[in-house]
C-alpha atoms as a PDB file:
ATOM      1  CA  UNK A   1     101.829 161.336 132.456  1.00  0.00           C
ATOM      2  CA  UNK A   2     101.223 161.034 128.572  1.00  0.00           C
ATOM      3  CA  UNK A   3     103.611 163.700 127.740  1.00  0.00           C
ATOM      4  CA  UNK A   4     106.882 162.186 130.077  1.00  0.00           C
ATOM      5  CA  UNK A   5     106.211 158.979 128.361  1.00  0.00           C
ATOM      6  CA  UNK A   6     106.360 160.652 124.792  1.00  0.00           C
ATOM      7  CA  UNK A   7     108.856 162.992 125.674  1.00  0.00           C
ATOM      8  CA  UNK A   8     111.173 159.816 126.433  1.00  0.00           C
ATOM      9  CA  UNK A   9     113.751 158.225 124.320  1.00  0.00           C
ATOM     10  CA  UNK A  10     115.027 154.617 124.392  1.00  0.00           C
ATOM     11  CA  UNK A  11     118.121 154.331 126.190  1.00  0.00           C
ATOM     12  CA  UNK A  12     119.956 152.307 122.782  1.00  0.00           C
ATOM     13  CA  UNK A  13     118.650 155.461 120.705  1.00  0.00           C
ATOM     14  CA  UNK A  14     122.326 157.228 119.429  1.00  0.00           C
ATOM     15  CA  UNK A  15     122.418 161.083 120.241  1.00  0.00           C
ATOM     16  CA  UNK A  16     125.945 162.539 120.289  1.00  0.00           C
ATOM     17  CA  UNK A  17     126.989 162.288 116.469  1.00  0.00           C
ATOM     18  CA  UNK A  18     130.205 164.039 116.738  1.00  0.00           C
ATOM     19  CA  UNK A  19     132.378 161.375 116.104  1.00  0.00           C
ATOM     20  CA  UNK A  20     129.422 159.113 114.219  1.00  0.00           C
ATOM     21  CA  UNK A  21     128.070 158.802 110.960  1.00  0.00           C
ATOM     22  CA  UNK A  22     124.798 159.996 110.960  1.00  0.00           C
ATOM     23  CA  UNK A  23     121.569 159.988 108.648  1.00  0.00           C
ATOM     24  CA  UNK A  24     122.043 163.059 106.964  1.00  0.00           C
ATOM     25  CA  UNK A  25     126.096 162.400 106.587  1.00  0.00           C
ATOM     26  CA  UNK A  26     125.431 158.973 105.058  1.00  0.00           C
ATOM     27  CA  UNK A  27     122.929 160.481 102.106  1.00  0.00           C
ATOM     28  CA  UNK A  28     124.725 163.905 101.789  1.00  0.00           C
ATOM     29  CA  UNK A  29     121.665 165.472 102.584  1.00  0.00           C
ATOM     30  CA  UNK A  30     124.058 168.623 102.629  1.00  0.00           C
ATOM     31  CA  UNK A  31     124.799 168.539  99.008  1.00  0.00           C
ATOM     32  CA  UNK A  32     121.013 167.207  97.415  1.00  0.00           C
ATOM     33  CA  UNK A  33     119.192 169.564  99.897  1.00  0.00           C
ATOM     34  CA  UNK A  34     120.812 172.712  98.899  1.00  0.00           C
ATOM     35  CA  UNK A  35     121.272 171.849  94.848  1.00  0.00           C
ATOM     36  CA  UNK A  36     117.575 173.702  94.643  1.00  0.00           C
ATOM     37  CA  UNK A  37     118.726 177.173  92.986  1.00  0.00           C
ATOM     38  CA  UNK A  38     115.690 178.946  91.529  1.00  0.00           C
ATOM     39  CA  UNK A  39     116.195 181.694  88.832  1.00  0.00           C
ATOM     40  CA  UNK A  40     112.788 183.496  89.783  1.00  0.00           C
ATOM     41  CA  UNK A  41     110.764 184.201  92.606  1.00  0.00           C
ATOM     42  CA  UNK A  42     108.281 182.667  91.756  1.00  0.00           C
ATOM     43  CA  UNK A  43     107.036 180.386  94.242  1.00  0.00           C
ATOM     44  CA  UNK A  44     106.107 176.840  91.944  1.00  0.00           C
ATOM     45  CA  UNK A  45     109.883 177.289  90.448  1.00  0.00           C
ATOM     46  CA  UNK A  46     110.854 175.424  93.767  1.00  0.00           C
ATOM     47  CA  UNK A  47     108.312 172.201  92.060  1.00  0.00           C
ATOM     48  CA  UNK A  48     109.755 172.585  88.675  1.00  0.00           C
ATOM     49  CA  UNK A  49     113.218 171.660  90.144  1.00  0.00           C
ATOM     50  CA  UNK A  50     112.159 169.202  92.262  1.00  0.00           C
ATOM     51  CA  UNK A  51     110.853 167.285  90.469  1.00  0.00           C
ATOM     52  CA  UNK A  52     113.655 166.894  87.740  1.00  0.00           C
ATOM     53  CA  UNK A  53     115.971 166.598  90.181  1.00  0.00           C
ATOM     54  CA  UNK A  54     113.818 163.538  91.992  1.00  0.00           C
ATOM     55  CA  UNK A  55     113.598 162.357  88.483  1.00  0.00           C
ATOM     56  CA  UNK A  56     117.052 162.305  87.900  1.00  0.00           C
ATOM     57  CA  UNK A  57     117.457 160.196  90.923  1.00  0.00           C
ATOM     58  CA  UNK A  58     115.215 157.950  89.834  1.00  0.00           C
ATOM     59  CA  UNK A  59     116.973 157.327  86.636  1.00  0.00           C
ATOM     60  CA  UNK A  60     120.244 156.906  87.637  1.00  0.00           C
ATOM     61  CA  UNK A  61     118.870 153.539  89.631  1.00  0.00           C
ATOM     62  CA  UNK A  62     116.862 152.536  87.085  1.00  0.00           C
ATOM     63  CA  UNK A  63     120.500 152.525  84.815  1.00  0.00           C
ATOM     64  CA  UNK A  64     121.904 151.103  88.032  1.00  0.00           C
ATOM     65  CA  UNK A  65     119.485 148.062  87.750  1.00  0.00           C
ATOM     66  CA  UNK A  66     119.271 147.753  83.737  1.00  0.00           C
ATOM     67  CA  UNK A  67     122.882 147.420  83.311  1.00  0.00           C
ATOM     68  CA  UNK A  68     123.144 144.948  85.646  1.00  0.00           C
ATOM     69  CA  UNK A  69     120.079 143.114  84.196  1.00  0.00           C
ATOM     70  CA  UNK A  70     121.927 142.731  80.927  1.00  0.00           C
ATOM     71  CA  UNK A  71     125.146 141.731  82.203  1.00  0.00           C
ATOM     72  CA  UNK A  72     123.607 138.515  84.144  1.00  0.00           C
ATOM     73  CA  UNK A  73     121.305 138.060  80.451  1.00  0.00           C
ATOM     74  CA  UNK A  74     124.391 137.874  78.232  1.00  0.00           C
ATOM     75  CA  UNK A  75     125.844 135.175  81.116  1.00  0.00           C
ATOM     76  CA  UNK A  76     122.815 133.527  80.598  1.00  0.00           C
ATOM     77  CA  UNK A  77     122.023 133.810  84.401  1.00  0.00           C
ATOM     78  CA  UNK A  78     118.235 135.323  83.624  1.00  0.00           C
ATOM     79  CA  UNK A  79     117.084 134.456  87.013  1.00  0.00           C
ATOM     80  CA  UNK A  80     118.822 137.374  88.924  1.00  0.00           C
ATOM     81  CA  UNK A  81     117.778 139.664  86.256  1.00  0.00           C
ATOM     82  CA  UNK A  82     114.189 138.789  86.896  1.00  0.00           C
ATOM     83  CA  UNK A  83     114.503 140.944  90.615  1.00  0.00           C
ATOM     84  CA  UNK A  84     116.370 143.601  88.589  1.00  0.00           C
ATOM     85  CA  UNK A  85     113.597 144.216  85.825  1.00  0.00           C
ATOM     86  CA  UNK A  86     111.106 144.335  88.452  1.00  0.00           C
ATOM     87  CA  UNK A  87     112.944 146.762  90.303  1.00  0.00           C
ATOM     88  CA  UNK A  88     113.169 148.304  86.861  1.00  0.00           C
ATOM     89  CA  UNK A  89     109.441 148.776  86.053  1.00  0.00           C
ATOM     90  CA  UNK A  90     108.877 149.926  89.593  1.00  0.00           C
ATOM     91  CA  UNK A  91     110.836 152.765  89.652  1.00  0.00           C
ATOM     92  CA  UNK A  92     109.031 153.762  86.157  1.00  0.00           C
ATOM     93  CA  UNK A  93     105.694 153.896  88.086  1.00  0.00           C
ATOM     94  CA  UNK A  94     107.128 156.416  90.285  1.00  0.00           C
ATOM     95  CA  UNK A  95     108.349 158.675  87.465  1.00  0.00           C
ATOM     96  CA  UNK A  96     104.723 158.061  85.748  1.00  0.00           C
ATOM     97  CA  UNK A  97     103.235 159.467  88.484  1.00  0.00           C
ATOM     98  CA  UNK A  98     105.540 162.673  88.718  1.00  0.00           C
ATOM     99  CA  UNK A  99     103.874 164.074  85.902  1.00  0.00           C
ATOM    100  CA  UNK A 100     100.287 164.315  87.883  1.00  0.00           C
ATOM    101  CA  UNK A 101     102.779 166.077  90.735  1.00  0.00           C
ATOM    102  CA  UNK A 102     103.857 168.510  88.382  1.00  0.00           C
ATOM    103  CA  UNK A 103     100.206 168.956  85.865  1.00  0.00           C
ATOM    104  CA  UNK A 104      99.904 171.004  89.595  1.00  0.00           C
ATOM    105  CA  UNK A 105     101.221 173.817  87.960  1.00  0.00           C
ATOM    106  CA  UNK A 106      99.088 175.718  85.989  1.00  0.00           C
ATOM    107  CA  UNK A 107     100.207 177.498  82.582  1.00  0.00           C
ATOM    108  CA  UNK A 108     100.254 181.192  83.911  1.00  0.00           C
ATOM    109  CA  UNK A 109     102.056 179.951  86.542  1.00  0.00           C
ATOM    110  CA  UNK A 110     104.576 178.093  84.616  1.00  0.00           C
ATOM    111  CA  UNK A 111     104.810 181.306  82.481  1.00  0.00           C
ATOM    112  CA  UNK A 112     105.656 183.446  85.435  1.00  0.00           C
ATOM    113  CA  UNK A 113     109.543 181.981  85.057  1.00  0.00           C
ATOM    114  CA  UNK A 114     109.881 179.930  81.779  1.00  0.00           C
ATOM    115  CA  UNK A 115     111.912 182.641  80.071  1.00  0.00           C
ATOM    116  CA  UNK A 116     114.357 181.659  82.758  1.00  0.00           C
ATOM    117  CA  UNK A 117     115.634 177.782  81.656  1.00  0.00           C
ATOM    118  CA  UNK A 118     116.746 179.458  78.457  1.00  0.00           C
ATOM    119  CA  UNK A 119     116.785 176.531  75.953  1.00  0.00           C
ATOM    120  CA  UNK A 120     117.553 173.917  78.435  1.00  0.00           C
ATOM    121  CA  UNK A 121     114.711 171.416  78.229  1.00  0.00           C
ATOM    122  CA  UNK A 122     114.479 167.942  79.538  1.00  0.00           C
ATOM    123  CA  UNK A 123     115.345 166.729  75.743  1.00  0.00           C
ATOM    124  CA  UNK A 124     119.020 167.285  76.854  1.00  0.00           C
ATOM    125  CA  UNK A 125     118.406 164.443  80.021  1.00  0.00           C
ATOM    126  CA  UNK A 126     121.417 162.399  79.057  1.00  0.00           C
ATOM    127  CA  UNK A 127     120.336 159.601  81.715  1.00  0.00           C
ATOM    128  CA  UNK A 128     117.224 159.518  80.010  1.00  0.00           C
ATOM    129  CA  UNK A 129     118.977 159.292  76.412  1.00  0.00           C
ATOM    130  CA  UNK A 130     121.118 156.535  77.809  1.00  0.00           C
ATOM    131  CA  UNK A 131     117.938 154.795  79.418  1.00  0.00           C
ATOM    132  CA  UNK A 132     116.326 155.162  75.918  1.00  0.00           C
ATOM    133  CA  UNK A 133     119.806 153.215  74.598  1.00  0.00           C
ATOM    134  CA  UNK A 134     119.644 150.034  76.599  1.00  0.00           C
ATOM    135  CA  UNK A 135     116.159 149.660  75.392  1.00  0.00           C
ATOM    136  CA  UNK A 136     117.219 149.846  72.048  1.00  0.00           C
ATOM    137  CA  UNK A 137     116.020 153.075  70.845  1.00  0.00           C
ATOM    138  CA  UNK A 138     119.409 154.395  68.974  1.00  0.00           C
ATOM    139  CA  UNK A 139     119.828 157.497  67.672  1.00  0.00           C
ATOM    140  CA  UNK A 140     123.392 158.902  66.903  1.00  0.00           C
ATOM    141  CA  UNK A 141     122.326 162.474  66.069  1.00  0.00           C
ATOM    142  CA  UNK A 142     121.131 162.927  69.401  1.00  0.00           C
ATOM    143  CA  UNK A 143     124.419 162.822  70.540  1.00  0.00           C
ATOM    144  CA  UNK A 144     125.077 166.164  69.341  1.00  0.00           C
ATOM    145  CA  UNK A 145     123.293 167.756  72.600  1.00  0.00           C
ATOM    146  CA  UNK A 146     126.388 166.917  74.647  1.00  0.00           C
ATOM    147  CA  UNK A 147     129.325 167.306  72.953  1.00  0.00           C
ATOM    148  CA  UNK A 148     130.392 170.262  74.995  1.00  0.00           C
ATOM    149  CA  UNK A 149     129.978 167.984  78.158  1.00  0.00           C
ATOM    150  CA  UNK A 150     133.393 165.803  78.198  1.00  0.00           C
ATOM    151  CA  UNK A 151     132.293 163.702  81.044  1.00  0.00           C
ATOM    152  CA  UNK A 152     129.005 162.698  79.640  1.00  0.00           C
ATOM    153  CA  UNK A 153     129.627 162.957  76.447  1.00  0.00           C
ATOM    154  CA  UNK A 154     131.978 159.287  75.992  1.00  0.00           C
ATOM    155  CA  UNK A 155     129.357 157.735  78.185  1.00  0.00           C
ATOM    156  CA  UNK A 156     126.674 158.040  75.288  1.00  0.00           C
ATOM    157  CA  UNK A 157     128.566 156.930  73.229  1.00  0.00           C
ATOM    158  CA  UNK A 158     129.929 153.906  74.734  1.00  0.00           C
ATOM    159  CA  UNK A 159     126.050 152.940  75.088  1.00  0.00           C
ATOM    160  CA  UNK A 160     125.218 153.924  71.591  1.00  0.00           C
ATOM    161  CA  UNK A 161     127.679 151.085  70.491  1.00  0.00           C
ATOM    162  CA  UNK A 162     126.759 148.297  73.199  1.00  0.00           C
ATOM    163  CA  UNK A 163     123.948 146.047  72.451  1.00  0.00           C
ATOM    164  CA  UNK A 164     120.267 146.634  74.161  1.00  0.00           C
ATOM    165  CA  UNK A 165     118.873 144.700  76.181  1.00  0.00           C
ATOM    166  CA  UNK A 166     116.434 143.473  73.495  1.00  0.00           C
ATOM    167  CA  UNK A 167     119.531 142.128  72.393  1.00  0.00           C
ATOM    168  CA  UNK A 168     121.127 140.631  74.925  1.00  0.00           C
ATOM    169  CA  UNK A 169     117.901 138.646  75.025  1.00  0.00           C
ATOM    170  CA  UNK A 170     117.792 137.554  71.562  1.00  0.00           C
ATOM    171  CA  UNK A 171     121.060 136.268  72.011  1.00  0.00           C
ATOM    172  CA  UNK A 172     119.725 134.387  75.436  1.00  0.00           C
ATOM    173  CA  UNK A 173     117.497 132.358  73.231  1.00  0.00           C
ATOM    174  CA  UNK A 174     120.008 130.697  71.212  1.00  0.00           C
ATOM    175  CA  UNK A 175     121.681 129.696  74.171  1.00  0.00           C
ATOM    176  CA  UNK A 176     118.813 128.013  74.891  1.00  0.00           C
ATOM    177  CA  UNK A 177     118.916 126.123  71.209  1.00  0.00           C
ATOM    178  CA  UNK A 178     115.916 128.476  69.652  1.00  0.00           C
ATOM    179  CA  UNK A 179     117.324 129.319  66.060  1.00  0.00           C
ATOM    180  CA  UNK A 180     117.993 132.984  65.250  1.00  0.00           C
ATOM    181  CA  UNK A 181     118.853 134.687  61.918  1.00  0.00           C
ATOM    182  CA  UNK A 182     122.583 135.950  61.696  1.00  0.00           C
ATOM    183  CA  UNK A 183     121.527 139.982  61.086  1.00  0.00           C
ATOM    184  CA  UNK A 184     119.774 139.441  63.710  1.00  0.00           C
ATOM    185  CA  UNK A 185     122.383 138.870  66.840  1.00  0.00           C
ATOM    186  CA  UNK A 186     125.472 140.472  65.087  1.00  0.00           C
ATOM    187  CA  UNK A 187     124.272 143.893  63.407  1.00  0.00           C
ATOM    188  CA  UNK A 188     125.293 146.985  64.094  1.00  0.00           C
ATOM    189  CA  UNK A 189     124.667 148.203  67.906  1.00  0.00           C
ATOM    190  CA  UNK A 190     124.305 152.277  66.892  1.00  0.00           C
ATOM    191  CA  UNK A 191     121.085 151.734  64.972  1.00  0.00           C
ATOM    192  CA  UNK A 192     117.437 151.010  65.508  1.00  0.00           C
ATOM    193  CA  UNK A 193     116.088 147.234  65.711  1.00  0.00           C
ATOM    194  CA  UNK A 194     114.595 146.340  63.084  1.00  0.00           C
ATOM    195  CA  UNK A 195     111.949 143.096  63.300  1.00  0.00           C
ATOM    196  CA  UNK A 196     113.034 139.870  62.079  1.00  0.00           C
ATOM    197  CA  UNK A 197     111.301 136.832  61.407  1.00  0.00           C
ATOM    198  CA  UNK A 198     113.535 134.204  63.328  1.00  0.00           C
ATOM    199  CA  UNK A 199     113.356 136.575  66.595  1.00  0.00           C
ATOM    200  CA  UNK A 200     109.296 135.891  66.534  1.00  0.00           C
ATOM    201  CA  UNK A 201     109.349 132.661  65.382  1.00  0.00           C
ATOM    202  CA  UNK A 202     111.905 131.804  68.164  1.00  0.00           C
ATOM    203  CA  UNK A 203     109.625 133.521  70.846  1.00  0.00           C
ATOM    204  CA  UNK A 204     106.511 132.158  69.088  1.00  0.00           C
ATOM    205  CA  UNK A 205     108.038 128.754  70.358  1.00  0.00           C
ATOM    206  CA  UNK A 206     108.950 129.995  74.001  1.00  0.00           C
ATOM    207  CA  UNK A 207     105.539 130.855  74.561  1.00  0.00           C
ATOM    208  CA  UNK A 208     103.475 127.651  72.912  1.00  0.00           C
ATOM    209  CA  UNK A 209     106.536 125.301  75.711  1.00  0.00           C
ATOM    210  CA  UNK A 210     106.393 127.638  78.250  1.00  0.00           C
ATOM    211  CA  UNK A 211     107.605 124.716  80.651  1.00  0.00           C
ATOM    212  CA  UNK A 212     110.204 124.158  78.793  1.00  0.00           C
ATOM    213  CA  UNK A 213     111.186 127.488  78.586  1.00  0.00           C
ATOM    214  CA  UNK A 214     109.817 129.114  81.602  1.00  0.00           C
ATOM    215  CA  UNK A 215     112.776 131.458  82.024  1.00  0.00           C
ATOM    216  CA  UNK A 216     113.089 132.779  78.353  1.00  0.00           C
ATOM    217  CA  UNK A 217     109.100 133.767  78.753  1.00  0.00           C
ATOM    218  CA  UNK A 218     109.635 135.257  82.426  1.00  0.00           C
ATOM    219  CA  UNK A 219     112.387 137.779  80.440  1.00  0.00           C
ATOM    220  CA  UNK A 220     110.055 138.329  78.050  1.00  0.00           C
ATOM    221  CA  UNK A 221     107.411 139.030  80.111  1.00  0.00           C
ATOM    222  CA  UNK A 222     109.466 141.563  82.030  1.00  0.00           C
ATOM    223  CA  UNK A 223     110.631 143.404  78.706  1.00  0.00           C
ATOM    224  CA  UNK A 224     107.215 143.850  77.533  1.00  0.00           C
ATOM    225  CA  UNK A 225     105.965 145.585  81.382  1.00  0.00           C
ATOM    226  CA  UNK A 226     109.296 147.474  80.889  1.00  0.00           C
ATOM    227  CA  UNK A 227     108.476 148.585  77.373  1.00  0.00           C
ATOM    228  CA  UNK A 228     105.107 149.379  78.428  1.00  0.00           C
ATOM    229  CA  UNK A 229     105.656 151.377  81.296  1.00  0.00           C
ATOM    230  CA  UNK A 230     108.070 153.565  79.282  1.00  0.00           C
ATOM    231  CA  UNK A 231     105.505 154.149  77.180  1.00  0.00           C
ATOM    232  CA  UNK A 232     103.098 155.467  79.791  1.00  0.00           C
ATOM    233  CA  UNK A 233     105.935 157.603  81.170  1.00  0.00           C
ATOM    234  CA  UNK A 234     106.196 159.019  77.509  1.00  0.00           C
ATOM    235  CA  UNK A 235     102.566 159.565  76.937  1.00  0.00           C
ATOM    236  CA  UNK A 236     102.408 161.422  80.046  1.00  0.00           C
ATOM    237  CA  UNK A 237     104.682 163.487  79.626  1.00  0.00           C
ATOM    238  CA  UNK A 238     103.055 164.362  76.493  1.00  0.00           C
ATOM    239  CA  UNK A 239      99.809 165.164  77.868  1.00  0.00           C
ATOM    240  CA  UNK A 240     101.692 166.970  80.874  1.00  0.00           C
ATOM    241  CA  UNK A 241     103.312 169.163  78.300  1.00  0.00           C
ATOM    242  CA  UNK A 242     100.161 169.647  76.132  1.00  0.00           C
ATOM    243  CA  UNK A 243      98.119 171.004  79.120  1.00  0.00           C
ATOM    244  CA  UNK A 244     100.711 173.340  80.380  1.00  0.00           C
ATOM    245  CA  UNK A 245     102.360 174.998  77.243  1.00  0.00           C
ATOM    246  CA  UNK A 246      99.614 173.601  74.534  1.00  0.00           C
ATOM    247  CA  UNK A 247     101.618 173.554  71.285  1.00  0.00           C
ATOM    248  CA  UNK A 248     104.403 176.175  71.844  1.00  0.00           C
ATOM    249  CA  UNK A 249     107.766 175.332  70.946  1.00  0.00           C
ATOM    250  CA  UNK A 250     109.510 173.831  73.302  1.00  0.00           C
ATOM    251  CA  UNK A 251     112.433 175.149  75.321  1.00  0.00           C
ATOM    252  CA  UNK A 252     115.214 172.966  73.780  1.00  0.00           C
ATOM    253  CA  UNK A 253     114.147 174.124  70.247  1.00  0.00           C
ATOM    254  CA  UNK A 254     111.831 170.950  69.593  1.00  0.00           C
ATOM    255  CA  UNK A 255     107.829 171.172  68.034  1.00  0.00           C
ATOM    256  CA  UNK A 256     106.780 170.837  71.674  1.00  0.00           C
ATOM    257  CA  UNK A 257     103.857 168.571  72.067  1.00  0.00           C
ATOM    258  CA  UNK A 258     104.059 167.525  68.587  1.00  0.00           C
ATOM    259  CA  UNK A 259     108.421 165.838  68.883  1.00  0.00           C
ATOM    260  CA  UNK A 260     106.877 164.367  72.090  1.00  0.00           C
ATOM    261  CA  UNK A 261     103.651 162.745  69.954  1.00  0.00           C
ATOM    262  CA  UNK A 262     106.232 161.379  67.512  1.00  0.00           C
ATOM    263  CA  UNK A 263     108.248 159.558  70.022  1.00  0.00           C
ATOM    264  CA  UNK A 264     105.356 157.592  70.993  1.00  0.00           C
ATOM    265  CA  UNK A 265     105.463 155.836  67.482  1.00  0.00           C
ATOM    266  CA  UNK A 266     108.735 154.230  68.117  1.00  0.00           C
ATOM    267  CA  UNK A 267     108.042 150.536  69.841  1.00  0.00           C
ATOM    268  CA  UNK A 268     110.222 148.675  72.014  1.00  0.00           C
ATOM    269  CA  UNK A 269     110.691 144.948  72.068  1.00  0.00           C
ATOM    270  CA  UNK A 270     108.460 144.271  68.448  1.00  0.00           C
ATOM    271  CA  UNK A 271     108.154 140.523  68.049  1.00  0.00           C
ATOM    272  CA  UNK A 272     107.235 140.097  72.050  1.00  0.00           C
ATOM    273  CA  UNK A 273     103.909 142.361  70.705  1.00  0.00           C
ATOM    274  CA  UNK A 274     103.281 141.156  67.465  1.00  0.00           C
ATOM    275  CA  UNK A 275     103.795 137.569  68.664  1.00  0.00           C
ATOM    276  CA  UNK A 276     100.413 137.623  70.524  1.00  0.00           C
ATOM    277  CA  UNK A 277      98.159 138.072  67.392  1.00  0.00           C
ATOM    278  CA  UNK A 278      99.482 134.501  66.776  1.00  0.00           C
ATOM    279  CA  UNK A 279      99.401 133.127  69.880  1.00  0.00           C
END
């Protein structure tokens, strides 16, 4: 009796997909499910992949969602952006967590089938290069890596040019009246942020009224998880890194462990940090 009941389908249920658009035909399950191509045998080679690849995925929607974020800051419309940056910091807690997925494999296994990825290396990840733009981490030497890739290569440097979002939310506050230096909202887009006194005085005031300027300290409040959570995903990478290669040279050419413990120096969104010793 249990099984016929199991073993029966709901009349509405669709079955004959000839003519219909099914699961698999709607997320070309086809094309990501058979992109898996490993160089070795070896059997953890199959992880490796997968989990850049997920990675990648991840990325690309968390570009999807910052893009969009900034668009609806420099309208001043910060309220839509709020769902966006959420989304935003979200997705980073899943990529966080895919380094524990792969710290699986161990560093005799990884050894089994390094020598194959030549000197690619995750350094050349131009999503997250352009993910590492809108926060405002410029670097125009970096764009060297992908010159010899002519449909990436004008995308990077499109975003090198465009303000951050840091930016775009500098500029939000003197649309709300707050006071900003000039340097401050029209510099030049291709380099590094540098802190300025205005931009913390100006959020120094946006979080002693927060009433009065309840959205302004809402976007900063999702900047700072953002900025945070990238940090995390940098830091673990590091210590992924560190306990399966130690301090070997990396596959891109890089000092390994030691690039990775330099990038961690860099801060995102200064004044929103420094602001709170004053607070």
């Amino acid at each position: 009796m249990e099984n016929s009941v199991s073993n029966n389908l709901e009349k509405g249920i669709q079955l004959d997909f000839e003519k219909e658009m099914s699961y698999g035909d709607y997320l070309r399950l086809d094309q990501i499910l058979t992109g898996q191509h490993r160089l070795s045998d070896h059997h953890d080679e199959m992880l490796f992949i997968i989990i850049h690849q997920t990675s990648e995925l991840w990325m690309k929607l968390i570009l999807h969602e910052l893009h969009a974020a900034i668009e609806c800051i420099q309208k001043n419309e910060l309220e839509p952006s709020f769902k966006m940056l959420s989304r935003v910091s979200r997705i980073q807690q899943q990529l966080i967590q895919s380094w524990s997925v792969l710290s699986t494999l161990t560093p005799a296994e990884y050894m089994e089938f390094r020598d194959k990825l030549g000197h690619s290396s995750g350094f050349q990840s131009y999503q997250n290069r352009l993910i590492e733009f809108a926060l405002g981490n410029k670097n125009a030497r970096t764009l060297a890596v992908y010159e010899h890739q002519p449909e990436v290569y004008p995308l990077l440097t499109k975003s090198l040019k465009e303000p951050s979002i840091y930016d775009a939310a500098i500029s939000a506050l003197t649309k709300h009246g707050l006071k900003v230096d000039e340097k401050a909202l029209n510099r030049d887009w291709t380099q590094n942020y540098e802190p300025n006194e205005s931009v913390e005085e100006a959020w120094l005031t946006v979080y002693r009224n927060t009433d009065q300027y309840w959205d302004l300290y809402e976007l900063a409040e999702k900047l700072v998880d953002i900025g945070n959570q990238q940090q995390l995903w940098r830091f673990n990478h590091m210590t992924t890194v560190e306990r399966i290669i130690g301090h070997k040279m990396g596959t891109g050419g890089s000092s390994g462990v030691n690039y990775l413990k330099k990038v961690l120096d860099h801060q995102f969104f200064p004044e929103l940090l420094s602001l709170r010793t004053k607070l």
